[in-house]
N, C-alpha and C. Protein backbone atom coordinates (compact mmCIF):
# COMPACT_ATOMS: atom_id res chain seq x y z
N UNK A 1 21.77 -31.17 -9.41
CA UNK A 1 21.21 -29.84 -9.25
C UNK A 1 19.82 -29.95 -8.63
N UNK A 2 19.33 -29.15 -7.30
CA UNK A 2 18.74 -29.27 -6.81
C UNK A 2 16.89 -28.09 -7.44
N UNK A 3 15.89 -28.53 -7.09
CA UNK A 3 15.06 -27.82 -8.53
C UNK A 3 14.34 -27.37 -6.64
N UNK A 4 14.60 -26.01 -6.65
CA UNK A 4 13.74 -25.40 -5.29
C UNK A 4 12.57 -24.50 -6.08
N UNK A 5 11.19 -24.81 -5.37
CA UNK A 5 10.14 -24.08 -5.78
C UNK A 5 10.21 -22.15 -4.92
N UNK A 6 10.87 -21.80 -5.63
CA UNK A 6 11.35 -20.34 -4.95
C UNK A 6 10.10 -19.66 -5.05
N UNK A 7 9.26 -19.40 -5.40
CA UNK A 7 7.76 -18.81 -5.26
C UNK A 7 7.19 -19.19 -3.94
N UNK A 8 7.52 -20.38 -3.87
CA UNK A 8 6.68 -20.91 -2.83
C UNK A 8 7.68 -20.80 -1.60
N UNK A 9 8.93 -20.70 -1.62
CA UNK A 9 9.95 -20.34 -0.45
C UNK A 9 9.72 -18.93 0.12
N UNK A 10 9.75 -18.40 -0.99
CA UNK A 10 9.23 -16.68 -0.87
C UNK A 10 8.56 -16.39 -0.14
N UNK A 11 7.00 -17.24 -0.44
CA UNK A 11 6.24 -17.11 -0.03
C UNK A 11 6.01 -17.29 1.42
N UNK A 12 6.39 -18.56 2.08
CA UNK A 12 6.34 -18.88 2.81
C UNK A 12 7.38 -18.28 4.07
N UNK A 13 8.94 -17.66 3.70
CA UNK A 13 9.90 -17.25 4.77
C UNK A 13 10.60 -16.46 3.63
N UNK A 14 10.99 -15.41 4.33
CA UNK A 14 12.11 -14.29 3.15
C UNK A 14 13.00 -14.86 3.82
N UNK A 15 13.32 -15.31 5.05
CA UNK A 15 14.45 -15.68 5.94
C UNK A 15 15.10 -16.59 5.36
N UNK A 16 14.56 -17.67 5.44
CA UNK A 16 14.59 -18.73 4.73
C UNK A 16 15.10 -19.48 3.60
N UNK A 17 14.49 -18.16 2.78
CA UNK A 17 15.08 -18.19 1.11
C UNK A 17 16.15 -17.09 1.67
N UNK A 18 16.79 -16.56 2.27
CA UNK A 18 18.14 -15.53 2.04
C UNK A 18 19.09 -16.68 2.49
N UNK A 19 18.60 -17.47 3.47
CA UNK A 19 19.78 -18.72 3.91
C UNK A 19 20.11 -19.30 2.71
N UNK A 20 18.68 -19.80 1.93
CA UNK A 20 19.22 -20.65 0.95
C UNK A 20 20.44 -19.86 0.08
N UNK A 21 19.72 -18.67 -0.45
CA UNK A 21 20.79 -18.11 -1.46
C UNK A 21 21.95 -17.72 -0.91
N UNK A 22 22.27 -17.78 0.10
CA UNK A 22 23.89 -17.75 1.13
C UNK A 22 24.22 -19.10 0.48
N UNK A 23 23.82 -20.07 0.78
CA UNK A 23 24.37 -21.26 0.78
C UNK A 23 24.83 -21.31 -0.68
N UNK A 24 23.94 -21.29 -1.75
CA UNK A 24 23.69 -21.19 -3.16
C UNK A 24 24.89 -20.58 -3.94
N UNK A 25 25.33 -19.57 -3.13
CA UNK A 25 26.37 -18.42 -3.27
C UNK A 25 28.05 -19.27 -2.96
N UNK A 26 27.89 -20.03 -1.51
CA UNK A 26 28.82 -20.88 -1.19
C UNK A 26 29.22 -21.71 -2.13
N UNK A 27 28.53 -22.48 -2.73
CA UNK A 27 28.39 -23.39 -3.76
C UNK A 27 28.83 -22.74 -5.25
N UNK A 28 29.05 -21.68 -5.39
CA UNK A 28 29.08 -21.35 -6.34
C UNK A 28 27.54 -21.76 -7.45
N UNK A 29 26.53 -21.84 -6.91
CA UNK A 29 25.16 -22.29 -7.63
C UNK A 29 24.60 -20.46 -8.17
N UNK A 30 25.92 -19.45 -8.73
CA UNK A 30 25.05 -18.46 -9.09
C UNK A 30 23.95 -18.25 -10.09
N UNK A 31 23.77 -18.88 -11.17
CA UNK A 31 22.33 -18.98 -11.84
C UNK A 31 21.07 -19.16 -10.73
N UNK A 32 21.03 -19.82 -9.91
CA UNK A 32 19.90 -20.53 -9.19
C UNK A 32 19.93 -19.74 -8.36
N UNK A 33 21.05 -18.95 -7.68
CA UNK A 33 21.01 -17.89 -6.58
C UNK A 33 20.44 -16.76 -7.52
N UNK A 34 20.87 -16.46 -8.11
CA UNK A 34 20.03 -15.07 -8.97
C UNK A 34 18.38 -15.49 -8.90
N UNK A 35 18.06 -16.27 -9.62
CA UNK A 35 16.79 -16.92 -10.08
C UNK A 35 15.97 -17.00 -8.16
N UNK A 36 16.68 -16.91 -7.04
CA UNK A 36 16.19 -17.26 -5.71
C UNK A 36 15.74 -15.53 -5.62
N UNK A 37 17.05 -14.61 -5.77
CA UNK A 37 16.56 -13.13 -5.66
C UNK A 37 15.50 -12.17 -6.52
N UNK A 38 15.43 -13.22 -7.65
CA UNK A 38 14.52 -12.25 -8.79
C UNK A 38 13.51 -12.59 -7.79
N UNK A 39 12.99 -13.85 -7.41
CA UNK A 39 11.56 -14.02 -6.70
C UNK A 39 11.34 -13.04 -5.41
N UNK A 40 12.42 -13.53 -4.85
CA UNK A 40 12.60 -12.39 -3.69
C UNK A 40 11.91 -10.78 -3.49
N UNK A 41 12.98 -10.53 -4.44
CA UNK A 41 12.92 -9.06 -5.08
C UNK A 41 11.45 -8.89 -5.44
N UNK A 42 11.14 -9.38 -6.74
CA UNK A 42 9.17 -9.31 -6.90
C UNK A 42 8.39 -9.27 -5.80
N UNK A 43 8.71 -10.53 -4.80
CA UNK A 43 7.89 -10.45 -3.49
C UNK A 43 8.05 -9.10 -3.08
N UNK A 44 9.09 -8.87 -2.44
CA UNK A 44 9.08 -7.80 -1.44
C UNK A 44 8.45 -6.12 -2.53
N UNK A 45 8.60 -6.24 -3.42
CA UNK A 45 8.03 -5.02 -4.14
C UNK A 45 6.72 -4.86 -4.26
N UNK A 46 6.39 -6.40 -4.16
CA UNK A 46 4.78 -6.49 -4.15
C UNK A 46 4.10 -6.03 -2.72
N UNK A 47 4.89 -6.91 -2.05
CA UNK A 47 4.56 -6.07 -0.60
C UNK A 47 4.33 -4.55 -0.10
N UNK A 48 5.43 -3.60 -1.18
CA UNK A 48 5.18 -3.01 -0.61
C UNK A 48 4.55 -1.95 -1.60
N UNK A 49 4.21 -2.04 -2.74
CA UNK A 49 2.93 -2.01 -3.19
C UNK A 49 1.71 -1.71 -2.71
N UNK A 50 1.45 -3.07 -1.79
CA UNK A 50 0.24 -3.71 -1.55
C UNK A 50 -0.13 -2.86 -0.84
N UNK A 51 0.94 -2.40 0.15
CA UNK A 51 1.21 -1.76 1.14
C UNK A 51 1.04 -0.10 1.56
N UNK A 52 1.16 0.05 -0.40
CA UNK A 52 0.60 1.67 -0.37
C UNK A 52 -0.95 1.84 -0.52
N UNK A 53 -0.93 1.05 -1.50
CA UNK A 53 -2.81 0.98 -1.62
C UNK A 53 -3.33 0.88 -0.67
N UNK A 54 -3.17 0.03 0.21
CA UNK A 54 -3.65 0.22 1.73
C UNK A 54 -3.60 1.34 2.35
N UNK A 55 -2.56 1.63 2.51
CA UNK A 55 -2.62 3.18 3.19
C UNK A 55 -3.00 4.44 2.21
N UNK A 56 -3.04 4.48 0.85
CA UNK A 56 -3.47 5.56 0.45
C UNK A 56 -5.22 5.28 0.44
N UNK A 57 -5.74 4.05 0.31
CA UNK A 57 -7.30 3.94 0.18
C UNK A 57 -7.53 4.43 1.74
N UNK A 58 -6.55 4.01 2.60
CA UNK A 58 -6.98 4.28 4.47
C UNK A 58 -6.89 6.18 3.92
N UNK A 59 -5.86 6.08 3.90
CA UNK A 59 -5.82 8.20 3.58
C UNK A 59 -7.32 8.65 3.05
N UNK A 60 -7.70 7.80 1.55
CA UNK A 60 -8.40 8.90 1.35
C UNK A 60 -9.98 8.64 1.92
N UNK A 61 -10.18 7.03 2.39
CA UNK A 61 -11.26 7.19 2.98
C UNK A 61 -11.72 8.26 4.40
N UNK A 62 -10.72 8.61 4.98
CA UNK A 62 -10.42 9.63 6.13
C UNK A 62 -10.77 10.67 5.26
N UNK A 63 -10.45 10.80 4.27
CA UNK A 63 -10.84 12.68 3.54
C UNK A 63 -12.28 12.61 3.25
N UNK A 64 -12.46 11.27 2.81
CA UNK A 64 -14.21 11.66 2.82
C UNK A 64 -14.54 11.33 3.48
N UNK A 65 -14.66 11.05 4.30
CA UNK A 65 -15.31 10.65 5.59
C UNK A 65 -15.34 12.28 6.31
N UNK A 66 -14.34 12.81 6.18
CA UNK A 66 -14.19 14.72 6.69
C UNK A 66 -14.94 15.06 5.82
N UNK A 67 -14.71 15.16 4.61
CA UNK A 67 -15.75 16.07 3.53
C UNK A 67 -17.26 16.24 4.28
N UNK A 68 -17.84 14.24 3.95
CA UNK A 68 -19.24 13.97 3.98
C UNK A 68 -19.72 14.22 5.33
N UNK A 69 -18.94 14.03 6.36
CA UNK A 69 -19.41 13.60 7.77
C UNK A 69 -19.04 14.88 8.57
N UNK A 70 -18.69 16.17 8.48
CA UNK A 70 -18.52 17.21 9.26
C UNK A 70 -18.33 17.26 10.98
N UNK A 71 -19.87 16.81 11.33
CA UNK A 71 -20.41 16.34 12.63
C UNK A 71 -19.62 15.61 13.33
N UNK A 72 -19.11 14.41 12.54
CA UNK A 72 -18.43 13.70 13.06
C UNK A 72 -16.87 13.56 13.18
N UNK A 73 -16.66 14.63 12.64
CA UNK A 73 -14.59 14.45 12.39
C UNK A 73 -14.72 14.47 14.57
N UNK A 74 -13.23 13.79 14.58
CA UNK A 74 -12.36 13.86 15.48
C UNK A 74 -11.03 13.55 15.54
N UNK A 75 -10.27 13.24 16.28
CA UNK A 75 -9.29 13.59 16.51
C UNK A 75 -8.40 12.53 16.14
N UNK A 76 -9.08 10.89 15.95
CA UNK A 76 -8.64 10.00 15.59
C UNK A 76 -8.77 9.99 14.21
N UNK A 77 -9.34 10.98 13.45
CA UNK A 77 -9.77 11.11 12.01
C UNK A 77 -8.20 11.57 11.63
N UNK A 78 -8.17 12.34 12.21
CA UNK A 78 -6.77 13.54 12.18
C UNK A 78 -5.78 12.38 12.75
N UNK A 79 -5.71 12.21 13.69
CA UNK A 79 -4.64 11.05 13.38
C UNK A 79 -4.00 9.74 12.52
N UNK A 80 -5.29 9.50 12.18
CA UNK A 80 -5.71 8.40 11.08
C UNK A 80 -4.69 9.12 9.40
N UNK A 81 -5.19 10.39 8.99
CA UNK A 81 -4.82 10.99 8.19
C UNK A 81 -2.94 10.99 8.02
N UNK A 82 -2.68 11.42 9.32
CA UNK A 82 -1.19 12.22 9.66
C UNK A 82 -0.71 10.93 9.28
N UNK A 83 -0.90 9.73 10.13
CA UNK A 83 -0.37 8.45 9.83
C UNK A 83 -0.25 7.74 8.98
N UNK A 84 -1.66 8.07 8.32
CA UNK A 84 -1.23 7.40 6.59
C UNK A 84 -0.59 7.91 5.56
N UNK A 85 -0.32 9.06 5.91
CA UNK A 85 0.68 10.12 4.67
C UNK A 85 2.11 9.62 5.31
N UNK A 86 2.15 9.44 6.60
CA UNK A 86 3.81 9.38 7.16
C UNK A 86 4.23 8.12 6.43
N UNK A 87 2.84 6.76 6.76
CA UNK A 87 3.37 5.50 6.47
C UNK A 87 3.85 5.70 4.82
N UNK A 88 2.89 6.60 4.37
CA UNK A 88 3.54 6.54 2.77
C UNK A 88 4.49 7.16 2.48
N UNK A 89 4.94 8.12 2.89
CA UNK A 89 5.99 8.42 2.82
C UNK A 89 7.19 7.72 3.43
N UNK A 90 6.94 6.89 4.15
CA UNK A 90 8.08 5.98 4.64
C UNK A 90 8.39 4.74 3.55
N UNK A 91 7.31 4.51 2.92
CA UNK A 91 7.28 3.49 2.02
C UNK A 91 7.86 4.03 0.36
N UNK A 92 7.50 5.30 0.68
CA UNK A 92 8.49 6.05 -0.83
C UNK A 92 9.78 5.79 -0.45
N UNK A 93 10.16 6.45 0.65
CA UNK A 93 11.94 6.46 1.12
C UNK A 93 12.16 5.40 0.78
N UNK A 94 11.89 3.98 1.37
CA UNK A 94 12.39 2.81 1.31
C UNK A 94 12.06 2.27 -0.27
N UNK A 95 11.32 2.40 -1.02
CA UNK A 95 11.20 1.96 -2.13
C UNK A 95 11.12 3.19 -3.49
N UNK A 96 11.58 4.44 -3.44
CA UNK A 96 12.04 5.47 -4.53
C UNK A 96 10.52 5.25 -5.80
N UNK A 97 10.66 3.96 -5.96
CA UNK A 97 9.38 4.00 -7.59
C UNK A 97 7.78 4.19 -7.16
N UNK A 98 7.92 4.30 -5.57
CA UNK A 98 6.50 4.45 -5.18
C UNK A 98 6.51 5.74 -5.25
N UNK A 99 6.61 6.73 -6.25
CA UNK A 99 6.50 7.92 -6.29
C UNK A 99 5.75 8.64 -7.13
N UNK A 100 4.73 9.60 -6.87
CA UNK A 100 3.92 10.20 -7.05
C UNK A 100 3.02 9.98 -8.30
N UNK A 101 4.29 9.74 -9.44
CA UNK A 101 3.73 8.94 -10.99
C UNK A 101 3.10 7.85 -11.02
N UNK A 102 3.87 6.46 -10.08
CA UNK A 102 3.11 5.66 -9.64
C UNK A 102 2.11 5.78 -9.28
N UNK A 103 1.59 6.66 -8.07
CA UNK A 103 0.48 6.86 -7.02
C UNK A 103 -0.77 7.42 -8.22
N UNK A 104 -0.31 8.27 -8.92
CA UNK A 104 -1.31 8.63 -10.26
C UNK A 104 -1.76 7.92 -11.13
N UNK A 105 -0.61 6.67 -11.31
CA UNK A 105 -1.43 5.28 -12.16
C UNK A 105 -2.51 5.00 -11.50
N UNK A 106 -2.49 4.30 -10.17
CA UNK A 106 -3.19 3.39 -8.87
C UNK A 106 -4.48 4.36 -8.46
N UNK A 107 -4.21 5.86 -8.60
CA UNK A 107 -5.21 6.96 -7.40
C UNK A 107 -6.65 6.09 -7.82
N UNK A 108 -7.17 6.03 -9.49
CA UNK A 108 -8.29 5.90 -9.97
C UNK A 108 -9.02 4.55 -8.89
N UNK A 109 -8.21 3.73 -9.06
CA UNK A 109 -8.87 2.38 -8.43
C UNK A 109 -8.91 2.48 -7.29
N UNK A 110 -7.79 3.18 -6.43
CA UNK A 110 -7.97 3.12 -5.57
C UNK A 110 -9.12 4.01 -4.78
N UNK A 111 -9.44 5.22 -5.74
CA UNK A 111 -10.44 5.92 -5.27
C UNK A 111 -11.76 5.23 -5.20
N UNK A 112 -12.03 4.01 -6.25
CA UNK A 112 -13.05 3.52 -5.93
C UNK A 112 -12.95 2.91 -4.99
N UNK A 113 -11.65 2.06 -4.50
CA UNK A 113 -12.10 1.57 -3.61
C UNK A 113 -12.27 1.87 -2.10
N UNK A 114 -11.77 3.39 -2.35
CA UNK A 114 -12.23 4.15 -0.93
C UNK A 114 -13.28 4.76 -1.09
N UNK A 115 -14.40 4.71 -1.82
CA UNK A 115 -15.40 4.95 -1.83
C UNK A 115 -16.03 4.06 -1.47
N UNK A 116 -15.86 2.91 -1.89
CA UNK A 116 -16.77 1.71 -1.07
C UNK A 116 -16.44 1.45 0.34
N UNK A 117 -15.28 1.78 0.83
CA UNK A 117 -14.84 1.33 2.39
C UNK A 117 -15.33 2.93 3.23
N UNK A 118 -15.53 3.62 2.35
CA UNK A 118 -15.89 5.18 3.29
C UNK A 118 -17.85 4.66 3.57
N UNK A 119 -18.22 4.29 2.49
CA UNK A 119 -19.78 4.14 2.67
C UNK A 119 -20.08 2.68 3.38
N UNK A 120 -18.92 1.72 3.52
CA UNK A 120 -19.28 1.17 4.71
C UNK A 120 -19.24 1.91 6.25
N UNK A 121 -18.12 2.47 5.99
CA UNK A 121 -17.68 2.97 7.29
C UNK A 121 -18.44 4.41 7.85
N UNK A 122 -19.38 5.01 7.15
CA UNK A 122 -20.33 5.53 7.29
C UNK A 122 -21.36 5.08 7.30
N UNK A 123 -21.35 3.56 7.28
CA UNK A 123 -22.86 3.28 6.95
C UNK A 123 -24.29 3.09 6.41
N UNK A 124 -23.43 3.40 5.14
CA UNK A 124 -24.33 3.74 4.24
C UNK A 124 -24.90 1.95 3.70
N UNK A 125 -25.93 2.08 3.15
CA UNK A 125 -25.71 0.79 2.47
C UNK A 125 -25.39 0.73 1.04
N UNK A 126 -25.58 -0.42 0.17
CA UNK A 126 -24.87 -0.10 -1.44
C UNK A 126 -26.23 0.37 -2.01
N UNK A 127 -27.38 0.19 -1.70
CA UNK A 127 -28.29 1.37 -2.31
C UNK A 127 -28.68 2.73 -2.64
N UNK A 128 -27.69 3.04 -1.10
CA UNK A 128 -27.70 5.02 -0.37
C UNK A 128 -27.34 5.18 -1.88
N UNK A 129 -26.98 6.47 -2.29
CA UNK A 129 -26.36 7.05 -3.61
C UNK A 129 -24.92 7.82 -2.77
N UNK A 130 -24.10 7.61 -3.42
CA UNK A 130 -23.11 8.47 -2.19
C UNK A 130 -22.00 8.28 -3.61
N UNK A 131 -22.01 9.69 -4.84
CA UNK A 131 -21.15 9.62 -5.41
C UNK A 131 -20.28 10.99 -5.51
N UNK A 132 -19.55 11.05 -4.33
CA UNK A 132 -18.14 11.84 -3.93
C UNK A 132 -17.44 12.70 -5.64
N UNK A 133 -17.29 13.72 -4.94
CA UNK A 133 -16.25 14.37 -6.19
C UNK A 133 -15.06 13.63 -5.97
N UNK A 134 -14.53 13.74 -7.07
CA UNK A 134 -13.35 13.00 -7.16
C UNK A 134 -12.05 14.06 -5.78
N UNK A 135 -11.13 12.96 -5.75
CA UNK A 135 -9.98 14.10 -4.72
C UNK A 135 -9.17 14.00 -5.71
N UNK A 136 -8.55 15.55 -5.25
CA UNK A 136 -6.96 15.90 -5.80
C UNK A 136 -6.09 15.96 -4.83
N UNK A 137 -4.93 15.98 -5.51
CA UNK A 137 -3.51 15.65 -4.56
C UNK A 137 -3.49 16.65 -3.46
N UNK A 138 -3.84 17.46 -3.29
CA UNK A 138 -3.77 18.96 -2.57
C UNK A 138 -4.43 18.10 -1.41
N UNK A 139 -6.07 17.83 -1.73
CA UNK A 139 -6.70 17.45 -0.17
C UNK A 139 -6.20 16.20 0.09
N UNK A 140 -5.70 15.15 -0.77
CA UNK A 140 -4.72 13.72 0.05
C UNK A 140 -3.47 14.41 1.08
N UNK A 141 -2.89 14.96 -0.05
CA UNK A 141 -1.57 14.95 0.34
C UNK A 141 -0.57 15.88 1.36
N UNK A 142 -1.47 17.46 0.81
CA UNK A 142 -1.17 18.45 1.51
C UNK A 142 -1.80 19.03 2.18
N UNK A 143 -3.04 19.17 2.35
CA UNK A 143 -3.98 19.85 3.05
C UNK A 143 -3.92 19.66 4.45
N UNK A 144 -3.93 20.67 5.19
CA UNK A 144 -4.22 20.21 6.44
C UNK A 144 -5.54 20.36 7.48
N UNK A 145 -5.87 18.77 8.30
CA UNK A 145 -6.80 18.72 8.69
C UNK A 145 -6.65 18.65 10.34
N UNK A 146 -7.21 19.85 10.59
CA UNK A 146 -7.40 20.31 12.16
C UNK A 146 -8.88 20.10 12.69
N UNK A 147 -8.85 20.18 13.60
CA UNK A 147 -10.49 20.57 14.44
C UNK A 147 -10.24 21.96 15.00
């Protein structure tokens, strides 16, 4: 019986590890083929996870960045926005548990941490004082932002 470090297969090729667990499957090796997809499976959920936080911290740094910066909205702001609600919503379709309950666990942290990437990206430094009302789902999610 062969002892494969599947974390680290994962890690390295999803391709890779789906060959193995074909083969695994051939063999009749189903314990070790299961044990290849649990890792699998975790990976790719993590991914796409990772994947919302990213785009919802990109979303809401775009809302304050509109709030604080008036002067400066344009058109790539507004595009920036449209795109990160689509990507998340593409990432709900494909993964169902990234849904809204989820997004309400994560909003808190993630709001901080679009507060720190909005006051870089404004420029501020970590001394400025720049402490934002909190957002609600209305201005992430539904609101719409025109010029």
């Amino acid at each position: 019986m062969r002892t494969v470090d599947w974390q680290e297969m994962v890690a390295t090729s999803h391709l890779d590890t789906i060959v193995a667990v074909r083969r695994l499957l051939e063999e009749k090796e189903y314990e070790e083929a299961q044990e290849a997809l649990d890792e699998l499976y975790q990976a790719m959920a993590n991914a796409e996870r990772r994947a919302l936080n990213s785009q919802l911290i990109r979303l809401m740094v775009h809302i304050l960045k509109w709030r604080y910066q008036p002067d400066r909205r344009s058109t790539s702001w507004v595009r920036t926005i449209v795109n990160a609600r689509q990507e998340i919503k593409s990432l709900q379709e494909y993964m169902p548990s990234l849904n809204r309950k989820h997004i309400e666990t994560i909003w808190q942290k993630n709001f901080e941490l679009a507060i720190d990437a909005a006051k870089a990206e404004m420029n501020l430094s970590r001394k400025d004082k720049f402490e934002p009302a909190e957002l609600d789902w209305e201005e992430v999610f539904d609101d719409e932002y025109l010029l």
